[in-house]
N, C-alpha and C. Protein backbone atom coordinates (compact mmCIF):
# COMPACT_ATOMS: atom_id res chain seq x y z
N UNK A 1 -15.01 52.53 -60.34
CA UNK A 1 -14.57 51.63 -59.30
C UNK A 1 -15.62 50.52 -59.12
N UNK A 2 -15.44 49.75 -59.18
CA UNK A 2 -16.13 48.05 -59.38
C UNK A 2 -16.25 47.99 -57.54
N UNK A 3 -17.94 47.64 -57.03
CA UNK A 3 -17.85 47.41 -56.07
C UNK A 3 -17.72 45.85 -55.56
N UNK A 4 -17.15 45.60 -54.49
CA UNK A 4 -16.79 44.04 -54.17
C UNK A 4 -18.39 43.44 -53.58
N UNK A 5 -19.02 41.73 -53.53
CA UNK A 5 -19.71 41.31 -53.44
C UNK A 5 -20.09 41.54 -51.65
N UNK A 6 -21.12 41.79 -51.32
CA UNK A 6 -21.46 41.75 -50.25
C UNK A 6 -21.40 40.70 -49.69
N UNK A 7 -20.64 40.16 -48.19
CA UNK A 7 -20.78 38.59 -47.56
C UNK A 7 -20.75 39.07 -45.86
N UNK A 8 -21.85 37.64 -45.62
CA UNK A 8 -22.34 38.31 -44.72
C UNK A 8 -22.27 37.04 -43.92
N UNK A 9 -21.17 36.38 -42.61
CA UNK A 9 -20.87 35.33 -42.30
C UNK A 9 -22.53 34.88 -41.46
N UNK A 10 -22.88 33.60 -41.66
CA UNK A 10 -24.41 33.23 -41.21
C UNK A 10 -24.02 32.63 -40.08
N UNK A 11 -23.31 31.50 -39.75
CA UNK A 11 -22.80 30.92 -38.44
C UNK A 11 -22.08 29.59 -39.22
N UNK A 12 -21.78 29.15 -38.23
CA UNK A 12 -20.91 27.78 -38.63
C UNK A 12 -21.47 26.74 -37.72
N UNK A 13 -21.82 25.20 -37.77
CA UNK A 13 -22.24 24.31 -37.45
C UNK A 13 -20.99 23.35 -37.32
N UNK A 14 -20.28 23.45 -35.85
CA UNK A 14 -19.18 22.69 -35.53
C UNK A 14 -19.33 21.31 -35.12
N UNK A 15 -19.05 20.49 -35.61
CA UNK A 15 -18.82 18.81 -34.40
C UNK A 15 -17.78 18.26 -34.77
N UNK A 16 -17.81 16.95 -34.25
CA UNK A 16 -15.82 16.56 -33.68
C UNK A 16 -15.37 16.25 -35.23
N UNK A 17 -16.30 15.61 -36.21
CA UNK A 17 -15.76 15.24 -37.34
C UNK A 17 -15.80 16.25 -38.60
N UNK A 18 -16.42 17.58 -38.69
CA UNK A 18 -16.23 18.54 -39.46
C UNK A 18 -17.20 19.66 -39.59
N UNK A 19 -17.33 20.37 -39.86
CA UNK A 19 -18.27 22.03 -39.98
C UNK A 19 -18.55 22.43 -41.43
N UNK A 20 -19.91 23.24 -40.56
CA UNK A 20 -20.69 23.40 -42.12
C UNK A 20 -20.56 25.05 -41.89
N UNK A 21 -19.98 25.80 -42.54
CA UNK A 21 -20.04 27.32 -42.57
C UNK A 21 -20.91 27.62 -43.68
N UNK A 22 -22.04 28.79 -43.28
CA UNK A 22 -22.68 29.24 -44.02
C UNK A 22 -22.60 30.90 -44.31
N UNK A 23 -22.41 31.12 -45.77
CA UNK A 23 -22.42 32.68 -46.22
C UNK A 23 -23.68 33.38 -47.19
N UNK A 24 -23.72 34.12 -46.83
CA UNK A 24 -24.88 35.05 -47.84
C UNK A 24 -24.08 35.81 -48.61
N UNK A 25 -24.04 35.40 -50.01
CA UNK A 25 -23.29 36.10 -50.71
C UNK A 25 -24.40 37.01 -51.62
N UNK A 26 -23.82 38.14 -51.89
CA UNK A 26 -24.60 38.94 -53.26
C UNK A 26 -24.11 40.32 -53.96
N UNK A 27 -23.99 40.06 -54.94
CA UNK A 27 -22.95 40.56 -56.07
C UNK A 27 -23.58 42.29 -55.65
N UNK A 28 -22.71 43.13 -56.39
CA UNK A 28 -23.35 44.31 -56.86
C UNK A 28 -24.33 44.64 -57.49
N UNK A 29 -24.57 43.82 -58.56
CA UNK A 29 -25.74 44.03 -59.13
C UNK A 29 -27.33 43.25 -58.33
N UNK A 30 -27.16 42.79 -57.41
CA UNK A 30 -28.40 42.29 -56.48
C UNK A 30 -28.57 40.82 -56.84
N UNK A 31 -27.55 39.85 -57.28
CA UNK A 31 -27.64 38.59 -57.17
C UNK A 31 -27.10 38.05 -56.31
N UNK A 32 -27.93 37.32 -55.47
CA UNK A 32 -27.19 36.74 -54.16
C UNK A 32 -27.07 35.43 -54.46
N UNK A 33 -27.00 34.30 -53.26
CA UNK A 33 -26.51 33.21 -53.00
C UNK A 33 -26.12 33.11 -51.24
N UNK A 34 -26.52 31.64 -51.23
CA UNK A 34 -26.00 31.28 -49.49
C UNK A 34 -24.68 30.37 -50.23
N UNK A 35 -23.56 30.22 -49.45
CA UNK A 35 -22.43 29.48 -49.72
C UNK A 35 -22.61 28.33 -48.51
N UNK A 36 -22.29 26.91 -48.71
CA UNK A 36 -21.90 26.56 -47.85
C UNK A 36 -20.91 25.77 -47.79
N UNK A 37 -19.64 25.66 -47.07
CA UNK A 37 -18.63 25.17 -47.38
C UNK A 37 -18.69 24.11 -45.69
N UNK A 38 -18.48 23.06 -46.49
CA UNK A 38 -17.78 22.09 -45.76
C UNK A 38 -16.71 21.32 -45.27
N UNK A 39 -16.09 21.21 -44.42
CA UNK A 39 -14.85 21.08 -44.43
C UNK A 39 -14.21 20.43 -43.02
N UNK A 40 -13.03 19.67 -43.04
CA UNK A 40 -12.72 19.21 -41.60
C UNK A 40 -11.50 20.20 -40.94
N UNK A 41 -11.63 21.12 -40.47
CA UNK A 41 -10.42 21.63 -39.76
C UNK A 41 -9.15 21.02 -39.14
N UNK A 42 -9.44 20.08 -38.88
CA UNK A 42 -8.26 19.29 -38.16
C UNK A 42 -7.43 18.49 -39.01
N UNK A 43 -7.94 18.31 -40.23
CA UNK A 43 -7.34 17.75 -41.30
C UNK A 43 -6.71 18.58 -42.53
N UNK A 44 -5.71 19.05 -42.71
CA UNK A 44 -6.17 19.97 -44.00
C UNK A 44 -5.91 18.85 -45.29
N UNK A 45 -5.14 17.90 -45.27
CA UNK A 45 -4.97 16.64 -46.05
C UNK A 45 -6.50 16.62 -47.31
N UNK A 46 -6.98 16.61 -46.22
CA UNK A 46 -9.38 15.92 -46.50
C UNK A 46 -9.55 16.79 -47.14
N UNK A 47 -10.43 16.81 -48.20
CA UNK A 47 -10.98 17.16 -49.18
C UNK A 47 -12.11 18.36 -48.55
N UNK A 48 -12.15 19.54 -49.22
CA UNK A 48 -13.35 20.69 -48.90
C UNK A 48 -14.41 20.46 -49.85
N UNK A 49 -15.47 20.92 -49.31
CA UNK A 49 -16.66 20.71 -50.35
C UNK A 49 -17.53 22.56 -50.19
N UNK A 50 -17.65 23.14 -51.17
CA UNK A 50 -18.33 24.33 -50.99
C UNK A 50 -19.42 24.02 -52.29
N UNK A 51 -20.56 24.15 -51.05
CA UNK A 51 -21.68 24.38 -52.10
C UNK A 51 -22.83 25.39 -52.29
N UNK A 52 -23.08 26.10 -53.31
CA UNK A 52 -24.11 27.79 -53.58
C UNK A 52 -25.26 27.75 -53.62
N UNK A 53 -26.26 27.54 -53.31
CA UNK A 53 -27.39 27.58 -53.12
C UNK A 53 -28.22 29.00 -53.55
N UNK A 54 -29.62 28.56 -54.96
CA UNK A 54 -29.84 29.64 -55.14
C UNK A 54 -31.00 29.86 -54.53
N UNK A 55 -32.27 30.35 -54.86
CA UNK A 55 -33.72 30.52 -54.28
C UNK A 55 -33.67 29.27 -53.89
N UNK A 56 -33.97 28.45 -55.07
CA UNK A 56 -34.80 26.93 -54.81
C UNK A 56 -33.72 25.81 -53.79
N UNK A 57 -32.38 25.96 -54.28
CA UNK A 57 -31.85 25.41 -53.04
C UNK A 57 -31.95 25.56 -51.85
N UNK A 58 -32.35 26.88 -51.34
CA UNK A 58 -32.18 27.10 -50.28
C UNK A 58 -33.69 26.95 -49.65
N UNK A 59 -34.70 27.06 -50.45
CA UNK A 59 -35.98 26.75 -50.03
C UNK A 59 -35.65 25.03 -49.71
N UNK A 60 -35.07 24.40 -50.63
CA UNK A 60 -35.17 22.58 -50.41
C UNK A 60 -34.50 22.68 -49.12
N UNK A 61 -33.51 23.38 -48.86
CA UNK A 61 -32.62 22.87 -47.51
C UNK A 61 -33.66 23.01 -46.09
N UNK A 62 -34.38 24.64 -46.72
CA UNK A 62 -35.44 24.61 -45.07
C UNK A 62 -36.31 23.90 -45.39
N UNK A 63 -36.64 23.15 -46.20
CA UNK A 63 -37.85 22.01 -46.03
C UNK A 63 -37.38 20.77 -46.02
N UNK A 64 -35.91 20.12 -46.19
CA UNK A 64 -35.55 19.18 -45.49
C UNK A 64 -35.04 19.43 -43.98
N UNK A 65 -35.15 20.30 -43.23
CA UNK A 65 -34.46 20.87 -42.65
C UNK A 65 -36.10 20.72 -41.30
N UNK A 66 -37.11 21.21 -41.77
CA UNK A 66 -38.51 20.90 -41.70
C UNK A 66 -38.79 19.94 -41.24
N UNK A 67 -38.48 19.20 -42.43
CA UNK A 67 -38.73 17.45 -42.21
C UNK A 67 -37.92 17.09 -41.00
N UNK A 68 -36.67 16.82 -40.96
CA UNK A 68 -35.77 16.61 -40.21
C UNK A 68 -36.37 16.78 -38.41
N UNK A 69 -36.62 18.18 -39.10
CA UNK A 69 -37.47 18.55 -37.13
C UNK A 69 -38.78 17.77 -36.99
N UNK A 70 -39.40 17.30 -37.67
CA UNK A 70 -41.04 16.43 -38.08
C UNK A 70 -40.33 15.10 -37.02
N UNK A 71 -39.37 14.61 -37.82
CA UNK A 71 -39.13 13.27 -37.62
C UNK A 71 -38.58 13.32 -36.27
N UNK A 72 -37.73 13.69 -36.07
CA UNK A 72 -37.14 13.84 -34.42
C UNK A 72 -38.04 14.05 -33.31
N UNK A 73 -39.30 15.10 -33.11
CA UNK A 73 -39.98 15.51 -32.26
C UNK A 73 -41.01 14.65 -32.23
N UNK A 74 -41.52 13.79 -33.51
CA UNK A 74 -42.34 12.60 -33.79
C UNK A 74 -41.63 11.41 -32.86
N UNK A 75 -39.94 10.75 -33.09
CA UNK A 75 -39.37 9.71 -32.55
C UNK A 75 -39.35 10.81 -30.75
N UNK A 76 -38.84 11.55 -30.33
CA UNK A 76 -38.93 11.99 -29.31
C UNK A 76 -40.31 11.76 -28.14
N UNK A 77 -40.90 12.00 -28.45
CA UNK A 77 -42.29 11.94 -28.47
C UNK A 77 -42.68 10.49 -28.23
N UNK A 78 -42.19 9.73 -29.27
CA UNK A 78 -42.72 7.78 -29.05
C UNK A 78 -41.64 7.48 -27.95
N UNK A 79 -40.97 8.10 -27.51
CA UNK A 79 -40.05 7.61 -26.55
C UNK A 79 -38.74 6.89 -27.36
N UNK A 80 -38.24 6.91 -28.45
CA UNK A 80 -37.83 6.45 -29.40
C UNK A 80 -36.02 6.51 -29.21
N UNK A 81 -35.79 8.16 -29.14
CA UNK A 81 -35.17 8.67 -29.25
C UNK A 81 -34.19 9.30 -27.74
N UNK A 82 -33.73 8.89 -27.30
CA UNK A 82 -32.74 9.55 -25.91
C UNK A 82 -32.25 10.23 -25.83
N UNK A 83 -31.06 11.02 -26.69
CA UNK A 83 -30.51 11.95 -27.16
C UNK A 83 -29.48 11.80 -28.62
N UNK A 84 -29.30 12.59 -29.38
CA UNK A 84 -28.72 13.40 -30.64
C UNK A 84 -27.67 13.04 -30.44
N UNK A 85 -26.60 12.29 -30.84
CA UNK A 85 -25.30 11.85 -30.68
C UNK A 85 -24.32 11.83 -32.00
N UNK A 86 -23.20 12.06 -32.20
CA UNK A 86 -22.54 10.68 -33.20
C UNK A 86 -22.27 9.79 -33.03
N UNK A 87 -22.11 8.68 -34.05
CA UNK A 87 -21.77 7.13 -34.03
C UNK A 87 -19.96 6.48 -34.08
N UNK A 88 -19.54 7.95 -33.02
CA UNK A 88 -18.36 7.76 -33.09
C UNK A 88 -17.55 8.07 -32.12
């Protein structure tokens, strides 16, 4: 009997124009992967985007992810910044 891949839902990142769901996937034999699929719910028309991330992807995402927090708490800080919005 072939066992099925372990998935393990991470959370989903909702706003008005579309969501980022994230999965921890990993096979039987101990190869994993984060999934992340992107997508607009309110549309099903719009195009999905799912993308797998292995070690090194997922190391680049928390170090842009890093950065990201650098730059915000840096503009926060100069008075720069008011609040986190969309441009829409």
């Amino acid at each position: 009997m072939q066992e099925t891949p372990l998935q393990v839902d991470l959370g989903t990142v909702e706003t008005l124009i579309g969501n980022l769901q994230f999965t921890f996937v990993m096979s039987p034999e101990g190869d994993a992967h984060i999934q992340v699929y992107a997508g607009d719910p309110s549309s099903m028309s719009r195009a999905s985007v799912m993308v797998m991330l292995d070690a090194n992807g997922y190391e680049r995402l928390k170090a842009i992810i890093k950065g990201a927090d650098g730059v915000i708490d840096r503009l926060i800080k100069e008075g720069r910044i008011k609040r986190m919005v969309l441009p829409y």
